[in-house]
PDB file of N, CA and C in Angstrom:
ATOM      1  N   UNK A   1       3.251 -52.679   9.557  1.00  0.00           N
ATOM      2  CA  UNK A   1       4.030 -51.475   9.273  1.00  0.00           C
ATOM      3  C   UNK A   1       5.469 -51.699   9.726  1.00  0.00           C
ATOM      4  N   UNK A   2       6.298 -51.339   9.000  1.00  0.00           N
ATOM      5  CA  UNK A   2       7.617 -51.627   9.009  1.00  0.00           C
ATOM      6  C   UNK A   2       8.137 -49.976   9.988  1.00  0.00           C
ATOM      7  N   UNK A   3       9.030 -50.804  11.286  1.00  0.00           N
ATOM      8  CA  UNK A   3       9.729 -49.662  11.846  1.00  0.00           C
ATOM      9  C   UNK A   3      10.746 -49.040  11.609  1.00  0.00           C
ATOM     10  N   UNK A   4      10.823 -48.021  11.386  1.00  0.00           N
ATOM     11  CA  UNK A   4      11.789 -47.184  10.372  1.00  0.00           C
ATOM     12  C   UNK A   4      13.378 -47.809  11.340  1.00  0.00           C
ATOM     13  N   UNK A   5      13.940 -48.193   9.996  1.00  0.00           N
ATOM     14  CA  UNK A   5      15.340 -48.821  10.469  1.00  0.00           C
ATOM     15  C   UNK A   5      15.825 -50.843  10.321  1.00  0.00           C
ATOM     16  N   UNK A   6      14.485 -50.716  10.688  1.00  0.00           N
ATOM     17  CA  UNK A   6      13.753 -52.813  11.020  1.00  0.00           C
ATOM     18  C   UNK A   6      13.711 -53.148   9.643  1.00  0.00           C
ATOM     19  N   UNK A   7      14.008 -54.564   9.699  1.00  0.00           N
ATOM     20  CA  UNK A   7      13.835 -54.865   8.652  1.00  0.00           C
ATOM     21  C   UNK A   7      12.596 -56.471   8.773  1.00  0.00           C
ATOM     22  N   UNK A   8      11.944 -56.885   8.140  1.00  0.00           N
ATOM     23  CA  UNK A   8      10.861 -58.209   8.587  1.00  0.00           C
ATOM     24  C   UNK A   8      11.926 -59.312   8.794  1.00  0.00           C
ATOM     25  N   UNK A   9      13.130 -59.479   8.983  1.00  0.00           N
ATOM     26  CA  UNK A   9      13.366 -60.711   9.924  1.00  0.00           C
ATOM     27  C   UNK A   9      13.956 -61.619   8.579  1.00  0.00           C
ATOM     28  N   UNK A  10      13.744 -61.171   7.452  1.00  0.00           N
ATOM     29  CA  UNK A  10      14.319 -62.290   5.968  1.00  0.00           C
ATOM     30  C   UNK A  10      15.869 -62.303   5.878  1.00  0.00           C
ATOM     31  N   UNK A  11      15.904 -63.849   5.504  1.00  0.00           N
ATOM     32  CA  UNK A  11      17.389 -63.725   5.560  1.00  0.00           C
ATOM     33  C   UNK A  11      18.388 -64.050   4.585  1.00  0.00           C
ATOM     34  N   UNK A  12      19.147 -63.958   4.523  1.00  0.00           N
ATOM     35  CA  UNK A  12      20.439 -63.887   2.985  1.00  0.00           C
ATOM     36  C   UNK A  12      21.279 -64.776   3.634  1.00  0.00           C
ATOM     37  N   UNK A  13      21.445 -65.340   2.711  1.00  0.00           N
ATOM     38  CA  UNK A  13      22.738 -66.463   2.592  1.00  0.00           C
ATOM     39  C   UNK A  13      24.214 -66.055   1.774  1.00  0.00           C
ATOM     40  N   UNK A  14      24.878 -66.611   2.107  1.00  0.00           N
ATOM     41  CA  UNK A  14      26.847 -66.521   1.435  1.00  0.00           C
ATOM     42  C   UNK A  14      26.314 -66.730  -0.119  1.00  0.00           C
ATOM     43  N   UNK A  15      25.363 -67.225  -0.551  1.00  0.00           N
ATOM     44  CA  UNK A  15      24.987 -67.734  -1.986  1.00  0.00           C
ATOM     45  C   UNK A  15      24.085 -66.423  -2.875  1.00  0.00           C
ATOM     46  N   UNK A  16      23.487 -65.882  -1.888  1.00  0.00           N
ATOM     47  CA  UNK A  16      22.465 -64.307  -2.512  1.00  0.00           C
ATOM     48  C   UNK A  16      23.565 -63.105  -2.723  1.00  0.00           C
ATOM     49  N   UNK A  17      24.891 -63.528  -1.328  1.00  0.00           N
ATOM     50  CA  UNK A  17      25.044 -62.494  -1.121  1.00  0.00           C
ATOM     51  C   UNK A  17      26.743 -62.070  -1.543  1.00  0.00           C
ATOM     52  N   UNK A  18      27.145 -63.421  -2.158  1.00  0.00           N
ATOM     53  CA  UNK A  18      27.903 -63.104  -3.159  1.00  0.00           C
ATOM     54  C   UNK A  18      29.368 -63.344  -2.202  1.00  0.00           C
ATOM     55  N   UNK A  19      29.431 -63.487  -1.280  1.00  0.00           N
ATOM     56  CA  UNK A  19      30.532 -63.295  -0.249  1.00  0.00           C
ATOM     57  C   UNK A  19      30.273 -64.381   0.981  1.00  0.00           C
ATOM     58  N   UNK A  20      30.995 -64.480   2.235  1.00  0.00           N
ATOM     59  CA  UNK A  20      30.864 -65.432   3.329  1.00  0.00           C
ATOM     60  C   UNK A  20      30.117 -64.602   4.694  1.00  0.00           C
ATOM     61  N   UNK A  21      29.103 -65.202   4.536  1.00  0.00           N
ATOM     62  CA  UNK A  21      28.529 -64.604   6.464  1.00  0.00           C
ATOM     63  C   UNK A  21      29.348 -64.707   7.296  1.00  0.00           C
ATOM     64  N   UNK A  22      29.828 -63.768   8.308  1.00  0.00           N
ATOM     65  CA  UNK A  22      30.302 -64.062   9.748  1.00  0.00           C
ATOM     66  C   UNK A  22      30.137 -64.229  10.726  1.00  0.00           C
ATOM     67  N   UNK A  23      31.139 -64.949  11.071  1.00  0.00           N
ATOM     68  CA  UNK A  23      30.736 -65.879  12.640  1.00  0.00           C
ATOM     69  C   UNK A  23      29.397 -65.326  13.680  1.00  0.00           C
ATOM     70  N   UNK A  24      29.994 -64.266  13.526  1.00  0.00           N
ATOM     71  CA  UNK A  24      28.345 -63.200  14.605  1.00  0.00           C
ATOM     72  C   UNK A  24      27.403 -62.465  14.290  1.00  0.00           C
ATOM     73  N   UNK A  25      27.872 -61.710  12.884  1.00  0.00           N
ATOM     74  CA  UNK A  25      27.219 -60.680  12.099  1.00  0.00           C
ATOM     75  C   UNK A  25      27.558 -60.524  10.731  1.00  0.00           C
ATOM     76  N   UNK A  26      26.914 -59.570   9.621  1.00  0.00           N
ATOM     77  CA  UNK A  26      27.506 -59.357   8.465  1.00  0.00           C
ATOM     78  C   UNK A  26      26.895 -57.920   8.093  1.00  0.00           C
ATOM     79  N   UNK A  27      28.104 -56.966   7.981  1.00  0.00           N
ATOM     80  CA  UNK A  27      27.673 -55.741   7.625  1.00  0.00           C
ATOM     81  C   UNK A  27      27.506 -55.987   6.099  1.00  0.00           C
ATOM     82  N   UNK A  28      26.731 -55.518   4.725  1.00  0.00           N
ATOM     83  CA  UNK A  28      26.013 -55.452   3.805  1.00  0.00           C
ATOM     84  C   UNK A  28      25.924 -53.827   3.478  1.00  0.00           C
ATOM     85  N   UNK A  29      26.688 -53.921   2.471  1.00  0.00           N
ATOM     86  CA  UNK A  29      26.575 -52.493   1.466  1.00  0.00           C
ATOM     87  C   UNK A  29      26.176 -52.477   0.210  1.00  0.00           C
ATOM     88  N   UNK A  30      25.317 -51.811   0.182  1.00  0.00           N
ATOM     89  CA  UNK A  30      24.588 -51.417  -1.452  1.00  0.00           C
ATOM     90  C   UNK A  30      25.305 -50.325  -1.971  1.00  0.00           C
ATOM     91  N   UNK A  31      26.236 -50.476  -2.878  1.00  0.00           N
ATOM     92  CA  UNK A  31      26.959 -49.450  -3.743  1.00  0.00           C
ATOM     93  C   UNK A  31      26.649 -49.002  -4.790  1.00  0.00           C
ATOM     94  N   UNK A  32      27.121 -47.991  -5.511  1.00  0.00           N
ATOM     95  CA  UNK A  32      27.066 -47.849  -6.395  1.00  0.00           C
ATOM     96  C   UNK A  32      28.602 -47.210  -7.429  1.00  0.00           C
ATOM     97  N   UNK A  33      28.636 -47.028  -8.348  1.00  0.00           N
ATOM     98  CA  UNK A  33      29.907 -46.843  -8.565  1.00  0.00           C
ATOM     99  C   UNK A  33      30.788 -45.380  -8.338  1.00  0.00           C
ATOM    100  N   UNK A  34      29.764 -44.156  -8.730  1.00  0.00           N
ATOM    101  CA  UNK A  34      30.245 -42.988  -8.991  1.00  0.00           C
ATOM    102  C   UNK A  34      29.275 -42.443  -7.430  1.00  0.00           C
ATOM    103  N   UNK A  35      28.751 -42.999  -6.354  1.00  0.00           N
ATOM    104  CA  UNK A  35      28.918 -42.798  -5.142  1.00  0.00           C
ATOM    105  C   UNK A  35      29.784 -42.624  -4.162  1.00  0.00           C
ATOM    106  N   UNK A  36      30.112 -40.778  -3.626  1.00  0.00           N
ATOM    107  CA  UNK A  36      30.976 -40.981  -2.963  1.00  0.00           C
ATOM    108  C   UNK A  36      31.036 -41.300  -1.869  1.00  0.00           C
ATOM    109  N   UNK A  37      29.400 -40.946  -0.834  1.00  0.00           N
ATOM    110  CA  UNK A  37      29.286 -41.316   0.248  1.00  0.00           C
ATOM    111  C   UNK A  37      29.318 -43.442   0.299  1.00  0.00           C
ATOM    112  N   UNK A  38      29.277 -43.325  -0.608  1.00  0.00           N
ATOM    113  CA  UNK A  38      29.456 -45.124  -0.683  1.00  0.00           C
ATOM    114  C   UNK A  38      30.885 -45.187  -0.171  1.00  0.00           C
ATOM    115  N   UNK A  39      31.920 -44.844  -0.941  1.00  0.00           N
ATOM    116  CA  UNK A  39      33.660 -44.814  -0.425  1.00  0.00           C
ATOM    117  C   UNK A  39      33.632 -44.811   0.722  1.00  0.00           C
ATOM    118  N   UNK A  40      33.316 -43.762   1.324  1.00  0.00           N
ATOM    119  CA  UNK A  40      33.764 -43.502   3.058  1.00  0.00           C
ATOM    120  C   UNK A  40      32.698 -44.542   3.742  1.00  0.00           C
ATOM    121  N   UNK A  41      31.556 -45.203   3.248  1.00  0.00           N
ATOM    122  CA  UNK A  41      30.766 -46.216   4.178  1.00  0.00           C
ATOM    123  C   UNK A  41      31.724 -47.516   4.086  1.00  0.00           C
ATOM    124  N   UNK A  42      32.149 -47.652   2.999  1.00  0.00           N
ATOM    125  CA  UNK A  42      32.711 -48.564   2.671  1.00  0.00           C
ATOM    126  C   UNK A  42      34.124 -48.608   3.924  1.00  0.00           C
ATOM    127  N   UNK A  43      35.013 -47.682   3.567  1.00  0.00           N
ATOM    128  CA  UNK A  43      35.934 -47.533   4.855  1.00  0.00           C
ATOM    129  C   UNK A  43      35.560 -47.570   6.458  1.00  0.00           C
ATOM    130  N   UNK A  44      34.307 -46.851   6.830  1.00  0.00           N
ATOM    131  CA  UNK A  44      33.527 -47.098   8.336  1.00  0.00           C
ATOM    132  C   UNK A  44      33.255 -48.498   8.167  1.00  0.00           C
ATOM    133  N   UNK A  45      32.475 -49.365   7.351  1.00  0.00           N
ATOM    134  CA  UNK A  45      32.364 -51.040   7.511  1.00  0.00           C
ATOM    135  C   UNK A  45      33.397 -51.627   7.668  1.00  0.00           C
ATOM    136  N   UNK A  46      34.592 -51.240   7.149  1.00  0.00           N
ATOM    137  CA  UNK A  46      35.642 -51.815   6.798  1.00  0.00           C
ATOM    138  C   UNK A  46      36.653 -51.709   8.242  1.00  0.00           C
ATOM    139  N   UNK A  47      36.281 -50.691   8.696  1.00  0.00           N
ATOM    140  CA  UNK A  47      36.957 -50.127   9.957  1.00  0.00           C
ATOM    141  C   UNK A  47      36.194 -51.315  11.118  1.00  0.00           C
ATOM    142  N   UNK A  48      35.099 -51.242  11.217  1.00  0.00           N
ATOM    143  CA  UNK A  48      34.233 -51.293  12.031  1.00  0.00           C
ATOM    144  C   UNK A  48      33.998 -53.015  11.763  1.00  0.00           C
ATOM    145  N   UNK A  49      34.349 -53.582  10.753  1.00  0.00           N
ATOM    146  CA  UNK A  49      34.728 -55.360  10.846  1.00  0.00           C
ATOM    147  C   UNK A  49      35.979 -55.583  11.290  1.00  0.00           C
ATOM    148  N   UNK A  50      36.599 -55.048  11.187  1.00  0.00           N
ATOM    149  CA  UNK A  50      38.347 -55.008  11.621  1.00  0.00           C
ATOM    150  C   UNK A  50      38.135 -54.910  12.589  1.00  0.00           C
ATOM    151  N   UNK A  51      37.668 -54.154  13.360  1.00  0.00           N
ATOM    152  CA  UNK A  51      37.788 -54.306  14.858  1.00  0.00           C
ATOM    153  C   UNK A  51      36.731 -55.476  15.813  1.00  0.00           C
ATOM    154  N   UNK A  52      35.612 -55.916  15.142  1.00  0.00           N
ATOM    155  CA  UNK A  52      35.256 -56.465  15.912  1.00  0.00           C
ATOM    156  C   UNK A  52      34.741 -58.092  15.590  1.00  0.00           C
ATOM    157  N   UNK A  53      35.129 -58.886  16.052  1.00  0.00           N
ATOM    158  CA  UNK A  53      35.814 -60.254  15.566  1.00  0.00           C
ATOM    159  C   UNK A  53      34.810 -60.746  15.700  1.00  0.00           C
ATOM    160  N   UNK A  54      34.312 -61.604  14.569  1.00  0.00           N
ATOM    161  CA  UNK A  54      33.609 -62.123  13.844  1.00  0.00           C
ATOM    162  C   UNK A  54      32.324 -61.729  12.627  1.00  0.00           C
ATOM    163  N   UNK A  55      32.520 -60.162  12.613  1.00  0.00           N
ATOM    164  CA  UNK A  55      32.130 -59.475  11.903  1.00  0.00           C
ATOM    165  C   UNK A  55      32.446 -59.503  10.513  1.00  0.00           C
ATOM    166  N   UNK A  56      31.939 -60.200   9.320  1.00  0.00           N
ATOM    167  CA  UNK A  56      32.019 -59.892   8.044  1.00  0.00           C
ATOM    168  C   UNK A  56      31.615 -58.522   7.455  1.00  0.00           C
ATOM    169  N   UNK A  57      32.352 -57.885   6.138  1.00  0.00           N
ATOM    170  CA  UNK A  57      31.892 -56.956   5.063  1.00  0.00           C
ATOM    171  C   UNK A  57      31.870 -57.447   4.109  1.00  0.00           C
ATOM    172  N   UNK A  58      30.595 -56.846   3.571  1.00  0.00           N
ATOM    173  CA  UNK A  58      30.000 -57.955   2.030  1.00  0.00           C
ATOM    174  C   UNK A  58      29.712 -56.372   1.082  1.00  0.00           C
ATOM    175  N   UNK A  59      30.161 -56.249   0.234  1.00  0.00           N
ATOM    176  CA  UNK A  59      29.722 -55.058  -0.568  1.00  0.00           C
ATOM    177  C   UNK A  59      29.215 -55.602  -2.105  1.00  0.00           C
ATOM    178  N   UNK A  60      27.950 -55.340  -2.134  1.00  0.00           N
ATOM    179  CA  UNK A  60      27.254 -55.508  -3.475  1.00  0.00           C
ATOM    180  C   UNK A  60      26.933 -54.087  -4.170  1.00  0.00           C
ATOM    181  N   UNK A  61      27.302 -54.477  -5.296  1.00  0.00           N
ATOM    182  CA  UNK A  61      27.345 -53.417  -6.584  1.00  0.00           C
ATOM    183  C   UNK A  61      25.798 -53.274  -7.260  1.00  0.00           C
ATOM    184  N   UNK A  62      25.242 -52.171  -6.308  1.00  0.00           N
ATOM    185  CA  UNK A  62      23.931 -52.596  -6.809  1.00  0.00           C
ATOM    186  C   UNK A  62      22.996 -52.713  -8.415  1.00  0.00           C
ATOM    187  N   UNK A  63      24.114 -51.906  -9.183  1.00  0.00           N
ATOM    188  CA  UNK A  63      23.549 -51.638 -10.469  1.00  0.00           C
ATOM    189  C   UNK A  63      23.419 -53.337 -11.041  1.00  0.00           C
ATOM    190  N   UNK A  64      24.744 -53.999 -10.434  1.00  0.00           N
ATOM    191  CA  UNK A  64      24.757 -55.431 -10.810  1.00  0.00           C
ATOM    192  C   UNK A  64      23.905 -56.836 -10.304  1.00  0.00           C
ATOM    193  N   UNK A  65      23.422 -56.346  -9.708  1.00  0.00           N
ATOM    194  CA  UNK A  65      22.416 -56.731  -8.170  1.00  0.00           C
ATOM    195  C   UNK A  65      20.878 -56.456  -8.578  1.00  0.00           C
ATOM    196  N   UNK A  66      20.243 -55.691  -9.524  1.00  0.00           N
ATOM    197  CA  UNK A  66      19.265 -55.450  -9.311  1.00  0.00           C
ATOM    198  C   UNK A  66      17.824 -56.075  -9.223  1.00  0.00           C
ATOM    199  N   UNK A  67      18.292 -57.471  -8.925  1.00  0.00           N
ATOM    200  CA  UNK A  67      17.209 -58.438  -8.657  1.00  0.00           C
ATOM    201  C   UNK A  67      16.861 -58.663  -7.243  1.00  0.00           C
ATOM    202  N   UNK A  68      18.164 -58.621  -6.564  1.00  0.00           N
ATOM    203  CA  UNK A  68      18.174 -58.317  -4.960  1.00  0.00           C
ATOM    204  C   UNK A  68      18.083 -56.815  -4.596  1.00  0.00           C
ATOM    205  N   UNK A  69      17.657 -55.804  -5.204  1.00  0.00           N
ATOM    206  CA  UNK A  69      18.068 -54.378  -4.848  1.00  0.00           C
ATOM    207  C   UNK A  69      16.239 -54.283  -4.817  1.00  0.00           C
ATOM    208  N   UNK A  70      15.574 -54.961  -5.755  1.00  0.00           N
ATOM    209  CA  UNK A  70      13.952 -54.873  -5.979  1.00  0.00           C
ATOM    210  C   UNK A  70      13.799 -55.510  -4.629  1.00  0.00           C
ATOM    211  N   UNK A  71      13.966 -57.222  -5.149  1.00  0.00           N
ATOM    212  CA  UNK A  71      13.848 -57.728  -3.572  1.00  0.00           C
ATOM    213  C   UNK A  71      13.698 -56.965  -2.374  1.00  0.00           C
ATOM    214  N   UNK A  72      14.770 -56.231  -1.940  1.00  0.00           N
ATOM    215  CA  UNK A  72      14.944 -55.689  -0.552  1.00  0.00           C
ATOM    216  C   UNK A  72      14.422 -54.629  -0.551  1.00  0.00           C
ATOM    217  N   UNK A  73      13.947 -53.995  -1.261  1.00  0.00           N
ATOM    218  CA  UNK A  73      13.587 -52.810  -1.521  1.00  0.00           C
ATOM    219  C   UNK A  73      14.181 -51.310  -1.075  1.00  0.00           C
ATOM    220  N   UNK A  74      15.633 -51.460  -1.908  1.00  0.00           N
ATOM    221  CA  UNK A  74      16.759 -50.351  -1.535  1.00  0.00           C
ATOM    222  C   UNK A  74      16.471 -49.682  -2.554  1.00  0.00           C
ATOM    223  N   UNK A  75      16.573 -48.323  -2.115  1.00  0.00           N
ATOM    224  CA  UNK A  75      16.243 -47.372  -2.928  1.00  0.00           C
ATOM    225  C   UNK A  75      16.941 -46.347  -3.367  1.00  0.00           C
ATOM    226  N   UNK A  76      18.027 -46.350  -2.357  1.00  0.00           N
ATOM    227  CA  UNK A  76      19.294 -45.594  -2.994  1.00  0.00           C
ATOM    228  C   UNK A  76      20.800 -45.951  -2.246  1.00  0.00           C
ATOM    229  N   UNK A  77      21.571 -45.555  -2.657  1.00  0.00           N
ATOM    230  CA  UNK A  77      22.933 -45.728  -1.919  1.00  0.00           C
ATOM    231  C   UNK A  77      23.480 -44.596  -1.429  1.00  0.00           C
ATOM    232  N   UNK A  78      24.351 -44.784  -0.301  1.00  0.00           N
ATOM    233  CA  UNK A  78      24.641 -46.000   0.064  1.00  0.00           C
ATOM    234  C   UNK A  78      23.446 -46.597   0.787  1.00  0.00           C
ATOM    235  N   UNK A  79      23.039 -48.105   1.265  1.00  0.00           N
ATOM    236  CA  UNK A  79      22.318 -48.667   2.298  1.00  0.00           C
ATOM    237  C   UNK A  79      22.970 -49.919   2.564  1.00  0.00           C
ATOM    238  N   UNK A  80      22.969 -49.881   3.887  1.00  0.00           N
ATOM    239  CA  UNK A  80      23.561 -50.946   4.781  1.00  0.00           C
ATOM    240  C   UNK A  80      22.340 -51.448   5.546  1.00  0.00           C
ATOM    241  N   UNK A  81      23.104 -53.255   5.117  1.00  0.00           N
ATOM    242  CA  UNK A  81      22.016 -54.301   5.945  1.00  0.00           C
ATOM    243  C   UNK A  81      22.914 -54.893   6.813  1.00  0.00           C
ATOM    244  N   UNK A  82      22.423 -55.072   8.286  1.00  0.00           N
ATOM    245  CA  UNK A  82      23.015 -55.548   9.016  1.00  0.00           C
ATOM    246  C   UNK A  82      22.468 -56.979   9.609  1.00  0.00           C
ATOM    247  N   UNK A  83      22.999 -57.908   9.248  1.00  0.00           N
ATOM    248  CA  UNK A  83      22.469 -59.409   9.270  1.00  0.00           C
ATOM    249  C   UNK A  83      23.538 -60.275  10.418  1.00  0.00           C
ATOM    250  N   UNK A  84      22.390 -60.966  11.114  1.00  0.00           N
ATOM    251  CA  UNK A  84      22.549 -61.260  12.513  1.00  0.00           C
ATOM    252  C   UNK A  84      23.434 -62.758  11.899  1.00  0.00           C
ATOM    253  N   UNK A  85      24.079 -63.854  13.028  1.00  0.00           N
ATOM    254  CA  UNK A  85      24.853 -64.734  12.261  1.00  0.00           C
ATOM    255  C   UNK A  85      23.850 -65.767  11.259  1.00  0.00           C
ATOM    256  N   UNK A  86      22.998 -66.099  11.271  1.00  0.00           N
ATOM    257  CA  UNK A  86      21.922 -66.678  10.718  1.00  0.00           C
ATOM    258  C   UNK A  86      21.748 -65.964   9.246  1.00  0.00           C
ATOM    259  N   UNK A  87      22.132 -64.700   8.710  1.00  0.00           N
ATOM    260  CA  UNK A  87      21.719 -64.293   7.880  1.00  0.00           C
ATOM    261  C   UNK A  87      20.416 -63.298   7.803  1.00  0.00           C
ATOM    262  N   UNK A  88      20.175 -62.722   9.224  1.00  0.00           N
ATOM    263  CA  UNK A  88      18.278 -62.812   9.416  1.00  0.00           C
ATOM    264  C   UNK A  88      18.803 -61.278   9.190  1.00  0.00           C
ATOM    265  N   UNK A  89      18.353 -60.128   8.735  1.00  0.00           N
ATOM    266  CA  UNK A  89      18.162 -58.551   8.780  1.00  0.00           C
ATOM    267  C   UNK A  89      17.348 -58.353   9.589  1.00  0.00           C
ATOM    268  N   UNK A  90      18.538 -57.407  10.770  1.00  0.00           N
ATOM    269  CA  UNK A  90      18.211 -56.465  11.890  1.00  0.00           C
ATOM    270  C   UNK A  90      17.978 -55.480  11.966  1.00  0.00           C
ATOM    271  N   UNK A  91      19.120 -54.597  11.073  1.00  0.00           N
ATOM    272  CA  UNK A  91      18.755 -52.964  10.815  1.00  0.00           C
ATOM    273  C   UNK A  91      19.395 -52.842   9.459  1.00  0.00           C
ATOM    274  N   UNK A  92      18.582 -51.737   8.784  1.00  0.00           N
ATOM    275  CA  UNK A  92      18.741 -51.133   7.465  1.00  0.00           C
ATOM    276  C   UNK A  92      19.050 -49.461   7.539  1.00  0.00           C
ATOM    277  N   UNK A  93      19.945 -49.227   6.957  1.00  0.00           N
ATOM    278  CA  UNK A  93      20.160 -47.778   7.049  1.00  0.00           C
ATOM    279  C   UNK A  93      20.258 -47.029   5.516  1.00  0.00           C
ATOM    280  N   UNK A  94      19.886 -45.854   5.264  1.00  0.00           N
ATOM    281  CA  UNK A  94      20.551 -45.392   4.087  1.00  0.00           C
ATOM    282  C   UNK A  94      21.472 -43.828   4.309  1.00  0.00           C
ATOM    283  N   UNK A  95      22.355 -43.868   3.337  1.00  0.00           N
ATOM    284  CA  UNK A  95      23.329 -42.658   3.844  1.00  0.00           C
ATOM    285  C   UNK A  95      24.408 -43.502   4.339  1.00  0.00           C
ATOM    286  N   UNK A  96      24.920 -42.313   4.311  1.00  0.00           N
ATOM    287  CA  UNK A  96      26.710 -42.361   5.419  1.00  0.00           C
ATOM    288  C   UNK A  96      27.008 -42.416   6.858  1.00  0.00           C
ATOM    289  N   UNK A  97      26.718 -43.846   7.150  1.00  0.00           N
ATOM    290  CA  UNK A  97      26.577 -44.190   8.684  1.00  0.00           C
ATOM    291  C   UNK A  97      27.823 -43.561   9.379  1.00  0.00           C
ATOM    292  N   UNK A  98      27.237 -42.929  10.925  1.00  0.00           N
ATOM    293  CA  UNK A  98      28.811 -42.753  11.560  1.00  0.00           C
ATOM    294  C   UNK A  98      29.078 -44.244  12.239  1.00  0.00           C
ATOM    295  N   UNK A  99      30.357 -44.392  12.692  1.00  0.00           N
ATOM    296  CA  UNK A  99      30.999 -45.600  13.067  1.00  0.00           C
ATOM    297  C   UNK A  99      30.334 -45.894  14.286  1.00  0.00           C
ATOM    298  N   UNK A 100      29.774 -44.761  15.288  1.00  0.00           N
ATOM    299  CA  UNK A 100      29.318 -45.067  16.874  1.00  0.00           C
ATOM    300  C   UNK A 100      27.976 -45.833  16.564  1.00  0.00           C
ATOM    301  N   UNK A 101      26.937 -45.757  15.289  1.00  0.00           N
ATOM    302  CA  UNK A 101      25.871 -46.104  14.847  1.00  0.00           C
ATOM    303  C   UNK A 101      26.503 -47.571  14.763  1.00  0.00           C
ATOM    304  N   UNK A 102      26.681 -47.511  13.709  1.00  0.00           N
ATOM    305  CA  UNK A 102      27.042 -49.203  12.994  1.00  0.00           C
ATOM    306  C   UNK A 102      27.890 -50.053  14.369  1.00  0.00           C
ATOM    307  N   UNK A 103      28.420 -49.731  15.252  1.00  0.00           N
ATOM    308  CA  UNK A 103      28.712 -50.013  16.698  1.00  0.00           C
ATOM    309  C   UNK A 103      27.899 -50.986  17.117  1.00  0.00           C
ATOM    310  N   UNK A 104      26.685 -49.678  17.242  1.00  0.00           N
ATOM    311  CA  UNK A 104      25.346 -50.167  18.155  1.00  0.00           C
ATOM    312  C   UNK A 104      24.439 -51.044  17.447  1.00  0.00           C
ATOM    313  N   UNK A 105      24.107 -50.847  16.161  1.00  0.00           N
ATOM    314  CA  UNK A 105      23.313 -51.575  15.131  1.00  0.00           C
ATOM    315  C   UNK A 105      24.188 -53.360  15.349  1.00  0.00           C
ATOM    316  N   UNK A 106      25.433 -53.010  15.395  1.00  0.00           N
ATOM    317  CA  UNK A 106      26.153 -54.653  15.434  1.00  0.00           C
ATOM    318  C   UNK A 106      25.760 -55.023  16.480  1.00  0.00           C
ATOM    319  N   UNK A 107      25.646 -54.369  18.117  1.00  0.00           N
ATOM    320  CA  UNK A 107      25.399 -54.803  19.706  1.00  0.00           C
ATOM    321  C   UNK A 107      23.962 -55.871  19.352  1.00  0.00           C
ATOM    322  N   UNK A 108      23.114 -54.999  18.598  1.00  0.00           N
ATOM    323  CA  UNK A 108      21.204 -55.435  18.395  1.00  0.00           C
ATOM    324  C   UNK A 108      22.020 -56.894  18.039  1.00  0.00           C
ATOM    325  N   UNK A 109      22.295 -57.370  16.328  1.00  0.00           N
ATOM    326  CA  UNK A 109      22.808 -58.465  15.769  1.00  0.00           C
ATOM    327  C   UNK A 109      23.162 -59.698  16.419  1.00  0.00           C
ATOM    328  N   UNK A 110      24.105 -58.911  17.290  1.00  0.00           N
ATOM    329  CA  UNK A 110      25.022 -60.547  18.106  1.00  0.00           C
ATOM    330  C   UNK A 110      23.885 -59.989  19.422  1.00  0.00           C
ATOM    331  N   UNK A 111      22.967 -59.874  20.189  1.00  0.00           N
ATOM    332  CA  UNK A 111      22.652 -59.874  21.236  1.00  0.00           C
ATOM    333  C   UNK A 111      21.808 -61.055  21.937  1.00  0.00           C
ATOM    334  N   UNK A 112      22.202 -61.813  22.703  1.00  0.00           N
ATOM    335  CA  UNK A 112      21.219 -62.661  22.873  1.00  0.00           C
ATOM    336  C   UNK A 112      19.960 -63.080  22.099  1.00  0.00           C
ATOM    337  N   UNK A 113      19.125 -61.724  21.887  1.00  0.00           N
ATOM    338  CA  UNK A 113      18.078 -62.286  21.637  1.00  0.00           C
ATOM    339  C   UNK A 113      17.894 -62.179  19.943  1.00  0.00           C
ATOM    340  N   UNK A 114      19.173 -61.839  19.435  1.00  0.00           N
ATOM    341  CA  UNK A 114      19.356 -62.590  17.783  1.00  0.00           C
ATOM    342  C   UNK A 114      18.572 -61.101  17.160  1.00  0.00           C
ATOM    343  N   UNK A 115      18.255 -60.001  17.602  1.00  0.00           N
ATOM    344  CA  UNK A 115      18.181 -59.115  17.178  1.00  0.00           C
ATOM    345  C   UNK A 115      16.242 -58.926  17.091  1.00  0.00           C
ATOM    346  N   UNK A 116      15.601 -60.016  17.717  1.00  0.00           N
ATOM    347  CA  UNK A 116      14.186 -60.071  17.710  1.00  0.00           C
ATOM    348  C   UNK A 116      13.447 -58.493  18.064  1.00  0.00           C
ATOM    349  N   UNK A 117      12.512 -58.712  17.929  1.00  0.00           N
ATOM    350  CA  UNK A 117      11.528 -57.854  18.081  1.00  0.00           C
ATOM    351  C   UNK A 117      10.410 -57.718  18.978  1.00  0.00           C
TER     352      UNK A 117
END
């Protein structure tokens, strides 16, 4: 049983994911086009890699995506994957994250223990 938030530990590469992993972490957005809560997630990721160094933002267009959208099994937008430097998924969210969240979700990522379980 999957813990609400967890994701099983699978991981994405710069090659699935259309963009470059970062040095420590990679925030991951599932968009869509005429989503507005997508805009403002998009600006909190965007905020929230800017400030903390080595943090990538990767935004996939999910209508264009929908081979990885089955894959992962996202079900609506916005949803954010948060992938440890390895590529491995730590936490999954859907909705309009606040910035103090996506904070703490990044602390799990880079933490020693690689975001395990």
């Amino acid at each position: 049983m999957r813990v609400p938030g967890r994701d099983d530990g699978r991981r994405l590469g710069a090659d699935r994911l259309g963009g470059a992993l970062g040095e420590r972490a990679t925030l991951v957005l599932f968009s869509s086009a005429f989503c507005a809560p997508c805009r403002a997630t998009r600006r909190v990721l965007g905020e929230v890699a800017g400030m903390v160094p080595g943090v990538a933002h990767v935004e996939i267009d999910a209508e264009a995506r929908l081979d990885l959208v089955r894959e992962l099994g996202i079900l609506r937008t916005p949803t954010v994957l948060v992938l440890d430097a390895e590529g491995r998924i730590v936490r999954r969210a859907s909705g309009l994250p606040r910035k103090a969240d996506v904070v703490a979700a990044l602390g799990e990522a880079v933490s020693p223990e690689g975001g395990e379980r």
